[in-house]
PDB file of N, CA and C in Angstrom:
ATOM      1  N   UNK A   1       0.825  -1.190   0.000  1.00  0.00           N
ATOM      2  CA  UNK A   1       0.000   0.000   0.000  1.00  0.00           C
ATOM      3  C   UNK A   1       0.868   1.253   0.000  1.00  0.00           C
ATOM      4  N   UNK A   2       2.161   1.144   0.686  1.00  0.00           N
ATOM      5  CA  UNK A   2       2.994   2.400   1.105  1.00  0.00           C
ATOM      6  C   UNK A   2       3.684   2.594  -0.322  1.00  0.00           C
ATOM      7  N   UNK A   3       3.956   1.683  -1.133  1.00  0.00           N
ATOM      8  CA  UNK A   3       4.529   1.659  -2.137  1.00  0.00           C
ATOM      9  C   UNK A   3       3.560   2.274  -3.413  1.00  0.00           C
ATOM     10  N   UNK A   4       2.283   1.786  -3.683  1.00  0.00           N
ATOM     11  CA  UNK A   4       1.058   2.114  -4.712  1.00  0.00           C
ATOM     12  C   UNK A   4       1.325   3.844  -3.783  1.00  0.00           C
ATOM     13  N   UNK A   5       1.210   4.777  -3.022  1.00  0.00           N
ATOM     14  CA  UNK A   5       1.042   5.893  -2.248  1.00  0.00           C
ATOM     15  C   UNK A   5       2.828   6.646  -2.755  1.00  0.00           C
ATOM     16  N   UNK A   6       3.548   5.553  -2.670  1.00  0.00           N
ATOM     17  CA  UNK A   6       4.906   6.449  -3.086  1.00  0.00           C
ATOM     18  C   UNK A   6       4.682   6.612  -4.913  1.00  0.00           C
ATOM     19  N   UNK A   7       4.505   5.710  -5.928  1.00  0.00           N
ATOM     20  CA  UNK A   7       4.696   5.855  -7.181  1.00  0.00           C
ATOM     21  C   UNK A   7       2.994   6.867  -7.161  1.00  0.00           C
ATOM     22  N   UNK A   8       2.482   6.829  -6.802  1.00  0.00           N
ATOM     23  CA  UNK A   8       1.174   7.854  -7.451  1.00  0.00           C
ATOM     24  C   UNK A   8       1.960   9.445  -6.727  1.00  0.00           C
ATOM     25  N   UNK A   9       2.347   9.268  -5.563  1.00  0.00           N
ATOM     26  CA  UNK A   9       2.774  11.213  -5.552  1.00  0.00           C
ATOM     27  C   UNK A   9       4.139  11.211  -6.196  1.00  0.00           C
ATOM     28  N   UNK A  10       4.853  10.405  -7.502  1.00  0.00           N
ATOM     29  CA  UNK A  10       5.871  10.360  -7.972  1.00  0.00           C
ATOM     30  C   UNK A  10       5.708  11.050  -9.445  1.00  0.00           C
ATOM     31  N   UNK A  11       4.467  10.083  -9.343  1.00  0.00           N
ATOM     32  CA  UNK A  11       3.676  10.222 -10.816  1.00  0.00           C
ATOM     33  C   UNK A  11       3.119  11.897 -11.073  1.00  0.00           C
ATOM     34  N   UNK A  12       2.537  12.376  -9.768  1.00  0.00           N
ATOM     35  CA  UNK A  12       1.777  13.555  -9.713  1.00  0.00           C
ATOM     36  C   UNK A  12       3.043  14.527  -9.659  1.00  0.00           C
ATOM     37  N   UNK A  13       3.977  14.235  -9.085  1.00  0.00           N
ATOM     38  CA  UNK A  13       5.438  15.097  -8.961  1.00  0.00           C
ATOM     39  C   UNK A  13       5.897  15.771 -10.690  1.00  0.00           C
ATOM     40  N   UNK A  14       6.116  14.260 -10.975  1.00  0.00           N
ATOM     41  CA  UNK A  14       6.200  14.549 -12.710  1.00  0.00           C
ATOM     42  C   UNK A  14       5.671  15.080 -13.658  1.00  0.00           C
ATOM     43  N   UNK A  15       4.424  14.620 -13.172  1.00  0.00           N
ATOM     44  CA  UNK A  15       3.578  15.618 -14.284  1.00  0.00           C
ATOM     45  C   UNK A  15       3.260  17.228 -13.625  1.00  0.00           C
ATOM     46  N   UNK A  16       3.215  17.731 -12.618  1.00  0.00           N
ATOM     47  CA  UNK A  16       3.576  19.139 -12.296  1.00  0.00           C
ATOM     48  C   UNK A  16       4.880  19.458 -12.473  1.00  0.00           C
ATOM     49  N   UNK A  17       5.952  18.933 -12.907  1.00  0.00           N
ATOM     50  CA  UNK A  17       7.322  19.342 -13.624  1.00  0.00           C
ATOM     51  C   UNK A  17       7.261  19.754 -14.954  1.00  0.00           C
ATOM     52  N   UNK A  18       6.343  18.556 -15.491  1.00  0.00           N
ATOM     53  CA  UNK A  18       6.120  18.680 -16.700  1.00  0.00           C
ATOM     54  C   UNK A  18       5.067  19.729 -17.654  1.00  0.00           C
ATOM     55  N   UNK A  19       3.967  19.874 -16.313  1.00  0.00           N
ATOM     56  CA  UNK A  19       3.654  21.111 -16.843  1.00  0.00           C
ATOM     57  C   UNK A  19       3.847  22.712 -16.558  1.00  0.00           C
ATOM     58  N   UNK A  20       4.897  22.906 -15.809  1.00  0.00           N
ATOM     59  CA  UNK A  20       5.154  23.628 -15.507  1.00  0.00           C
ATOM     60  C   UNK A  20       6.430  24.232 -16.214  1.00  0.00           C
ATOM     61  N   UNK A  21       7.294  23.356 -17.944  1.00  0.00           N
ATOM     62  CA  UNK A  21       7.934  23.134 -18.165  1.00  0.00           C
ATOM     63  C   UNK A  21       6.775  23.967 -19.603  1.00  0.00           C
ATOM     64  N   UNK A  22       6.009  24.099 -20.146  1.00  0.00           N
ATOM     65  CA  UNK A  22       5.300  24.914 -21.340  1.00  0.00           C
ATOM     66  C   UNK A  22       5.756  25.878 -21.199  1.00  0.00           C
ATOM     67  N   UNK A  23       6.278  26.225 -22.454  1.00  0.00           N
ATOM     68  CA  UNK A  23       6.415  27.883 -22.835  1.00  0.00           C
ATOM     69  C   UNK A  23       5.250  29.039 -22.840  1.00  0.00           C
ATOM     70  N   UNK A  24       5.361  29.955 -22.555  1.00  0.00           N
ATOM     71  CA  UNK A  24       4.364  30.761 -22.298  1.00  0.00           C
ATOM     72  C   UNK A  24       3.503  31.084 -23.546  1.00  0.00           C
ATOM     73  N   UNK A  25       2.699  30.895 -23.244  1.00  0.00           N
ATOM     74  CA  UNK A  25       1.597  31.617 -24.477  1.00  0.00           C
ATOM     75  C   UNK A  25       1.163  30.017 -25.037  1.00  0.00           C
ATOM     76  N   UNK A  26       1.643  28.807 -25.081  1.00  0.00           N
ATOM     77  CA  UNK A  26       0.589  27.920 -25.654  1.00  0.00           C
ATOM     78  C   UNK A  26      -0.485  27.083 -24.632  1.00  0.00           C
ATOM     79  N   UNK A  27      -0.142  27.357 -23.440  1.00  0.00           N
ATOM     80  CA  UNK A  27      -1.349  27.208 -22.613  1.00  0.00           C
ATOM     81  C   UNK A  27      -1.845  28.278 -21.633  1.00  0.00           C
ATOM     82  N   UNK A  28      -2.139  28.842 -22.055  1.00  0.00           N
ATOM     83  CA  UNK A  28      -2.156  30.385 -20.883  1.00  0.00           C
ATOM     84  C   UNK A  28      -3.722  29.921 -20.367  1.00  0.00           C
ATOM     85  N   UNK A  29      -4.268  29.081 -20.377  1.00  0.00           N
ATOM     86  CA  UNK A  29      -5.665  28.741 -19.496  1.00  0.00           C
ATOM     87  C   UNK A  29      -4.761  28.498 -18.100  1.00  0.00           C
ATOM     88  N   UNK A  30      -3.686  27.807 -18.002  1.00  0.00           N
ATOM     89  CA  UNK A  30      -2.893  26.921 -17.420  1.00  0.00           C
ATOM     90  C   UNK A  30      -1.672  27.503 -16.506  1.00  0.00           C
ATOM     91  N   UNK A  31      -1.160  28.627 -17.244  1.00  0.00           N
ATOM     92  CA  UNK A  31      -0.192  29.247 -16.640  1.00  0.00           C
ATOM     93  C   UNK A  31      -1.046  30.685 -16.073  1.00  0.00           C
ATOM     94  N   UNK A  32      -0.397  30.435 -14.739  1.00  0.00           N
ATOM     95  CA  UNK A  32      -0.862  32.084 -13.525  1.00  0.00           C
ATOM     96  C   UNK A  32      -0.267  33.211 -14.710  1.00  0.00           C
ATOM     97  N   UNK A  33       0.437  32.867 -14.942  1.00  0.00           N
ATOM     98  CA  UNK A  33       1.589  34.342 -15.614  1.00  0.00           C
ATOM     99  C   UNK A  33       0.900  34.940 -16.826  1.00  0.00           C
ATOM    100  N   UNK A  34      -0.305  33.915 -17.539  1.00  0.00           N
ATOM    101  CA  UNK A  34      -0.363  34.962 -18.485  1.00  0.00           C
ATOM    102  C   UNK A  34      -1.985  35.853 -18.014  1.00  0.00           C
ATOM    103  N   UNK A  35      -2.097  35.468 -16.977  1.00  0.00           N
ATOM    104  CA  UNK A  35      -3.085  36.377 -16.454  1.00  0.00           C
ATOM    105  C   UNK A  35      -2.630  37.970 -16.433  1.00  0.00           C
ATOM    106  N   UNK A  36      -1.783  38.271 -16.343  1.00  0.00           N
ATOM    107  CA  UNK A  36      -0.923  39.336 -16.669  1.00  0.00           C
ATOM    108  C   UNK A  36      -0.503  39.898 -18.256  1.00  0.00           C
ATOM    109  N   UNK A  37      -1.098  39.979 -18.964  1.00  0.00           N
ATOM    110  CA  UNK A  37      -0.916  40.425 -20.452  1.00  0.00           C
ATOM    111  C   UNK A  37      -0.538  41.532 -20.518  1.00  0.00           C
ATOM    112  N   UNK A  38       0.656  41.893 -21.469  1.00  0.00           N
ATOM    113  CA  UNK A  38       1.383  43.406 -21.507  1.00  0.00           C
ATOM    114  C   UNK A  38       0.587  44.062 -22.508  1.00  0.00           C
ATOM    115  N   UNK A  39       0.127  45.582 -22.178  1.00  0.00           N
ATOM    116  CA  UNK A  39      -0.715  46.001 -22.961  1.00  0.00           C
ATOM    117  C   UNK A  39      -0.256  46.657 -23.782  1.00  0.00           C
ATOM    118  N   UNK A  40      -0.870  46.450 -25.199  1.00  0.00           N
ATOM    119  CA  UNK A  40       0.574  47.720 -26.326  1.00  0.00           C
ATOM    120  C   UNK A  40       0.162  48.605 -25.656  1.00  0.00           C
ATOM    121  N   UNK A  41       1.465  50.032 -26.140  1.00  0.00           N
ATOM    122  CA  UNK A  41       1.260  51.110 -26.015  1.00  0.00           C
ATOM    123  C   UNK A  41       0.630  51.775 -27.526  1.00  0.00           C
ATOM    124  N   UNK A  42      -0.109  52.432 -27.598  1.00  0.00           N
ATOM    125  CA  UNK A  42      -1.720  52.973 -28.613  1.00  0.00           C
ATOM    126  C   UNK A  42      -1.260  54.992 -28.335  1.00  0.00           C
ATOM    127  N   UNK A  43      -0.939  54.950 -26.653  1.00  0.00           N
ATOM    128  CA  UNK A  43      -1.294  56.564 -26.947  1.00  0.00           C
ATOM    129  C   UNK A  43      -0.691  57.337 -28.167  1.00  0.00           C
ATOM    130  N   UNK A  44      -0.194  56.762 -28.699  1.00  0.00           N
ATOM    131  CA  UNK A  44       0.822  57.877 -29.857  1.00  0.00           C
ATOM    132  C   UNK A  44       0.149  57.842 -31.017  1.00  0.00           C
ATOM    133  N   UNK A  45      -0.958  56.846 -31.201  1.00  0.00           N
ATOM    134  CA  UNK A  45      -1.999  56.583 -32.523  1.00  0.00           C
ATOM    135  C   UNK A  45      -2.447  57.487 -32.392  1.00  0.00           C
ATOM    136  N   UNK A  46      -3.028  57.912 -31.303  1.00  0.00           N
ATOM    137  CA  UNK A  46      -4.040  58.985 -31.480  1.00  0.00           C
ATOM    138  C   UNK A  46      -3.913  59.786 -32.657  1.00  0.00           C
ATOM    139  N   UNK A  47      -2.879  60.654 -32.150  1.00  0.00           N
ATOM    140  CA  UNK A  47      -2.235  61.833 -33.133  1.00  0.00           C
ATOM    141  C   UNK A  47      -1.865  61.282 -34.857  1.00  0.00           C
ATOM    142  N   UNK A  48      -1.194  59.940 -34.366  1.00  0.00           N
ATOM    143  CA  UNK A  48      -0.656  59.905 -36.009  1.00  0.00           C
ATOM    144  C   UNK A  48      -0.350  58.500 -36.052  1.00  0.00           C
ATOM    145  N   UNK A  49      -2.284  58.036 -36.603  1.00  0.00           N
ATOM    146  CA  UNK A  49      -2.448  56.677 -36.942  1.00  0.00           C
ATOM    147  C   UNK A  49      -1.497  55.793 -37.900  1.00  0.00           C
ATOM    148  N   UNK A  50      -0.090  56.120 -38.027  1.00  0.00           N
ATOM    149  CA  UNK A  50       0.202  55.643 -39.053  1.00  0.00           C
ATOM    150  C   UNK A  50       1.959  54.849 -38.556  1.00  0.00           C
ATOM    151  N   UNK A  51       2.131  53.438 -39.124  1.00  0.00           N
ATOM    152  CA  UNK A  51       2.650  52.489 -38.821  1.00  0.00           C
ATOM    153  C   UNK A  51       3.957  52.417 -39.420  1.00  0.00           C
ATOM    154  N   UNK A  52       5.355  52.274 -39.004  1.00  0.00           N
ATOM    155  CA  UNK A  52       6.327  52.108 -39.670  1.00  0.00           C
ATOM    156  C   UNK A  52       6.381  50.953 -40.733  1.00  0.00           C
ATOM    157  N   UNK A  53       7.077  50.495 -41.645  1.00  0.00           N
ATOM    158  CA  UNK A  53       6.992  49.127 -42.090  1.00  0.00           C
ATOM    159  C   UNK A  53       8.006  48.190 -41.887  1.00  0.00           C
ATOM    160  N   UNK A  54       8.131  47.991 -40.670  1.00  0.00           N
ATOM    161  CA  UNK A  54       9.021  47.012 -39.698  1.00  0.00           C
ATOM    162  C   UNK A  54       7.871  45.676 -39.507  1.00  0.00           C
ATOM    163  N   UNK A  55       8.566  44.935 -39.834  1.00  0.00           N
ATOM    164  CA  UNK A  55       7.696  43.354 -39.504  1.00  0.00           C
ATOM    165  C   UNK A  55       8.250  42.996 -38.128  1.00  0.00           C
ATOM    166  N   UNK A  56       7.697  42.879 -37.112  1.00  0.00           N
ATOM    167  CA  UNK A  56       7.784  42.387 -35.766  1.00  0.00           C
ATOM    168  C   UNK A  56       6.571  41.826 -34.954  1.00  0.00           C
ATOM    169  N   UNK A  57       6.329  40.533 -35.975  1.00  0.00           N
ATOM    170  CA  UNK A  57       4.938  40.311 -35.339  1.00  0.00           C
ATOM    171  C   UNK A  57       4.677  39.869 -33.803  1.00  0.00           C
ATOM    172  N   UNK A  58       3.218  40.011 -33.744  1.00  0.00           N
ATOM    173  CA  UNK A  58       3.007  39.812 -32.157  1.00  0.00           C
ATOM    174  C   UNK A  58       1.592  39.306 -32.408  1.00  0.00           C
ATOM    175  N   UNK A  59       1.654  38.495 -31.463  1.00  0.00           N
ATOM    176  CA  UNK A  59      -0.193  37.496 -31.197  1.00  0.00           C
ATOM    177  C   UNK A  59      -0.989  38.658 -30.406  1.00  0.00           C
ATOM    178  N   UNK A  60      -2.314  38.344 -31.096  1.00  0.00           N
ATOM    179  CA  UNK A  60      -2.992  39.482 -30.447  1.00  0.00           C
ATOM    180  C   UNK A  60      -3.629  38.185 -29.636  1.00  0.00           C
ATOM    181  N   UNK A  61      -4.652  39.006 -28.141  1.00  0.00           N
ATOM    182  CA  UNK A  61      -5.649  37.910 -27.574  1.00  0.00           C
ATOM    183  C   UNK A  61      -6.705  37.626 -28.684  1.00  0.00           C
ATOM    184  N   UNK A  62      -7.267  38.496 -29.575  1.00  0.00           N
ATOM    185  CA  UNK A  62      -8.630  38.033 -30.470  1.00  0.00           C
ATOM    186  C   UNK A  62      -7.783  36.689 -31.494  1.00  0.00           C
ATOM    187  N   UNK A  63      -6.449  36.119 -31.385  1.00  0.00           N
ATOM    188  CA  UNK A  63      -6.049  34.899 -32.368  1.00  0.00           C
ATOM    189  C   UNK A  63      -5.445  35.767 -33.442  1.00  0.00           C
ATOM    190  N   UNK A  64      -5.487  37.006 -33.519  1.00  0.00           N
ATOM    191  CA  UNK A  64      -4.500  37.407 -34.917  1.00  0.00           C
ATOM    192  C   UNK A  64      -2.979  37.848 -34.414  1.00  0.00           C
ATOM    193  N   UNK A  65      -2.233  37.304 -35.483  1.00  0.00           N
ATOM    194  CA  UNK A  65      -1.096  37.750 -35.680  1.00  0.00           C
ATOM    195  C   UNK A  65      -1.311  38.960 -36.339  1.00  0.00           C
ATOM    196  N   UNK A  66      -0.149  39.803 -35.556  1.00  0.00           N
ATOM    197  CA  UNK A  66      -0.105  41.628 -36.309  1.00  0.00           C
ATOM    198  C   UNK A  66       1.461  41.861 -37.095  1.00  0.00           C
ATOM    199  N   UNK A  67       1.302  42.373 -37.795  1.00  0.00           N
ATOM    200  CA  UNK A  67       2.274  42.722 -38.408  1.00  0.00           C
ATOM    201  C   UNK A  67       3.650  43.072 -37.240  1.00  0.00           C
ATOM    202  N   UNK A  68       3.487  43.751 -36.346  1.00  0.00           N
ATOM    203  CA  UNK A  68       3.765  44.673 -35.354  1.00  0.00           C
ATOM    204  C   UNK A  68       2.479  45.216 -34.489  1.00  0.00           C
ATOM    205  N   UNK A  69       3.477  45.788 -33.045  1.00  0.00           N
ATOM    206  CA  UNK A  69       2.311  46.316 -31.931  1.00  0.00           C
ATOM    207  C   UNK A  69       1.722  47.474 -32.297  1.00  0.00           C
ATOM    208  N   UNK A  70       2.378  48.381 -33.590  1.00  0.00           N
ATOM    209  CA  UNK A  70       1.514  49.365 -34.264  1.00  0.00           C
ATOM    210  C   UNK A  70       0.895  49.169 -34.840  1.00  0.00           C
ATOM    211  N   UNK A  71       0.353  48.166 -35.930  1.00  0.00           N
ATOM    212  CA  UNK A  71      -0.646  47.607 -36.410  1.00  0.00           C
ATOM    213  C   UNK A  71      -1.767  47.040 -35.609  1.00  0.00           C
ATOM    214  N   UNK A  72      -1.274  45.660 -34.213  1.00  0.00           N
ATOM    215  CA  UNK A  72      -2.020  46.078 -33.198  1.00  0.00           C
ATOM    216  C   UNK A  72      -3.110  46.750 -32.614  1.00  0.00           C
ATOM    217  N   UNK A  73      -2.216  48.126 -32.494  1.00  0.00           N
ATOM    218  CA  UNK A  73      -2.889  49.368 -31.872  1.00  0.00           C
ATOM    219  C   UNK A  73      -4.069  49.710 -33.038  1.00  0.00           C
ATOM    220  N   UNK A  74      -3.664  49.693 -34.261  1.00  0.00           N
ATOM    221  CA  UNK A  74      -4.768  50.407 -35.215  1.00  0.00           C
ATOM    222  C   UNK A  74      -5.816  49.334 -35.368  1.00  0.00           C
ATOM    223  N   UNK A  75      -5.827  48.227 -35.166  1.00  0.00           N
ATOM    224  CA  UNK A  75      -7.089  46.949 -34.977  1.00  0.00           C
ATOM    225  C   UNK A  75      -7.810  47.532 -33.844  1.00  0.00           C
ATOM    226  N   UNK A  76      -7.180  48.138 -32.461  1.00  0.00           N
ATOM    227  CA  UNK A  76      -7.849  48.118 -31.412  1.00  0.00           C
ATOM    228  C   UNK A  76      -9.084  49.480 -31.621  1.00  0.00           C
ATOM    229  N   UNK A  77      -8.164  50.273 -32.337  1.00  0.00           N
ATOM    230  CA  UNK A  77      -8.313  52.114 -32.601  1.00  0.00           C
ATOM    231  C   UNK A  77      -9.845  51.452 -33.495  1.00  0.00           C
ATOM    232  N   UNK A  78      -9.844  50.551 -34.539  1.00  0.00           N
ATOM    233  CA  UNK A  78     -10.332  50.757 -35.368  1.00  0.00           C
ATOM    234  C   UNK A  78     -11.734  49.646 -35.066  1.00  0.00           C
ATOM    235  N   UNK A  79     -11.591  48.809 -34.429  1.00  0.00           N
ATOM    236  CA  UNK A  79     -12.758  47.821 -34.142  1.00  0.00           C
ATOM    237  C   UNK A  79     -13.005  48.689 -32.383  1.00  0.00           C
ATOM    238  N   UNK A  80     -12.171  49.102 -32.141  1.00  0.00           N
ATOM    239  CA  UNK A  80     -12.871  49.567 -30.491  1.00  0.00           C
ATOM    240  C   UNK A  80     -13.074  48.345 -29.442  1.00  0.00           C
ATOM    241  N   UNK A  81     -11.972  47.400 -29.839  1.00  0.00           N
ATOM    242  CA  UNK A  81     -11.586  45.872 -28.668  1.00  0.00           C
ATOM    243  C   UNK A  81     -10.567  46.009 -27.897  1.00  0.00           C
ATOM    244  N   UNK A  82     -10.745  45.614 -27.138  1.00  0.00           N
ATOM    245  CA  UNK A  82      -9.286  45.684 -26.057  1.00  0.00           C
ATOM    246  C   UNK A  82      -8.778  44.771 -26.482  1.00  0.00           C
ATOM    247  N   UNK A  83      -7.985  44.495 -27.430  1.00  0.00           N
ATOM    248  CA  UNK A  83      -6.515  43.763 -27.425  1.00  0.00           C
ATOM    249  C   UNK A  83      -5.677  43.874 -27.108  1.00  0.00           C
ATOM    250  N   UNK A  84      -5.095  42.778 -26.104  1.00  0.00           N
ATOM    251  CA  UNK A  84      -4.004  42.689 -25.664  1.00  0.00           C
ATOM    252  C   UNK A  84      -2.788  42.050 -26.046  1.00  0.00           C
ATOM    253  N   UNK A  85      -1.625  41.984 -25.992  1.00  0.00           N
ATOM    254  CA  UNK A  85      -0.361  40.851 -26.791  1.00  0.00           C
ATOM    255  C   UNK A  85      -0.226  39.920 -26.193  1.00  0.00           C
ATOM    256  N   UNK A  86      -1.008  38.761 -26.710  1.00  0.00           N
ATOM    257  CA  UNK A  86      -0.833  37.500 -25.625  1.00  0.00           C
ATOM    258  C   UNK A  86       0.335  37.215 -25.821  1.00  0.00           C
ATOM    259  N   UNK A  87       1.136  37.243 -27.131  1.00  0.00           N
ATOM    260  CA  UNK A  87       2.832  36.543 -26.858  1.00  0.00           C
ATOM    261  C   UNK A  87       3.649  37.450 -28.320  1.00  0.00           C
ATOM    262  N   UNK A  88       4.539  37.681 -28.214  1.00  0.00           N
ATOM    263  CA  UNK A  88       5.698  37.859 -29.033  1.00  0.00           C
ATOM    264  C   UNK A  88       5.414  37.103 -29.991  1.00  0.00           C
ATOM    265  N   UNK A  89       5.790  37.529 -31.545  1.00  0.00           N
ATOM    266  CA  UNK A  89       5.733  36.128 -32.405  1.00  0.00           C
ATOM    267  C   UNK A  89       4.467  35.771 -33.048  1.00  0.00           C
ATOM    268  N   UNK A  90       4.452  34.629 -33.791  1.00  0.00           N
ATOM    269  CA  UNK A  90       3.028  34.573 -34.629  1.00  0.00           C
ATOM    270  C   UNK A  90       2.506  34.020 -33.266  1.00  0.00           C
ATOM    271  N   UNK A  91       0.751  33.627 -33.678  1.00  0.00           N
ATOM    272  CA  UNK A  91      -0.209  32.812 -33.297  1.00  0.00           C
ATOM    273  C   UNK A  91       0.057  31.820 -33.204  1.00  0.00           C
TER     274      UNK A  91
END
């Protein structure tokens, strides 16, 4: 019995290693950390909606990849959604 009690909290050990071992952004139901989403910065659209042409994409929360966080900003400006950058990088 002491033995079935050692391999099951061995088993449960491992697999909280293991999930605690995902890179951020492909399970964020899962990870505390992405409860915390960095919000672009937008105030400078205001004045002058208009985007360099630097490719630096970033995942938005609505599932799109943006060109960049200035493109981003003009999805948010322009649909009126709070998007946030769930991760660096495509979708």
């Amino acid at each position: 019995m002491a033995a079935r009690l050692w391999i099951v909290a061995l088993a449960l050990a491992v697999l909280f290693l293991v999930d605690r071992a995902e890179p951020l952004g492909t399970s964020c139901l899962r990870i505390p950390e992405c409860f915390s989403l960095p919000q672009p910065i937008c105030e400078h659209m205001v004045e002058s909606p208009v985007c360099p042409q630097t490719y630096d994409p970033v995942c938005g929360t609505d599932g799109v990849t943006y060109e960049s966080e200035c493109k981003l900003c003009l999805a948010r400006i322009k649909n009126r959604q709070d998007i946030q950058i769930l991760k660096d990088g495509k979708c």
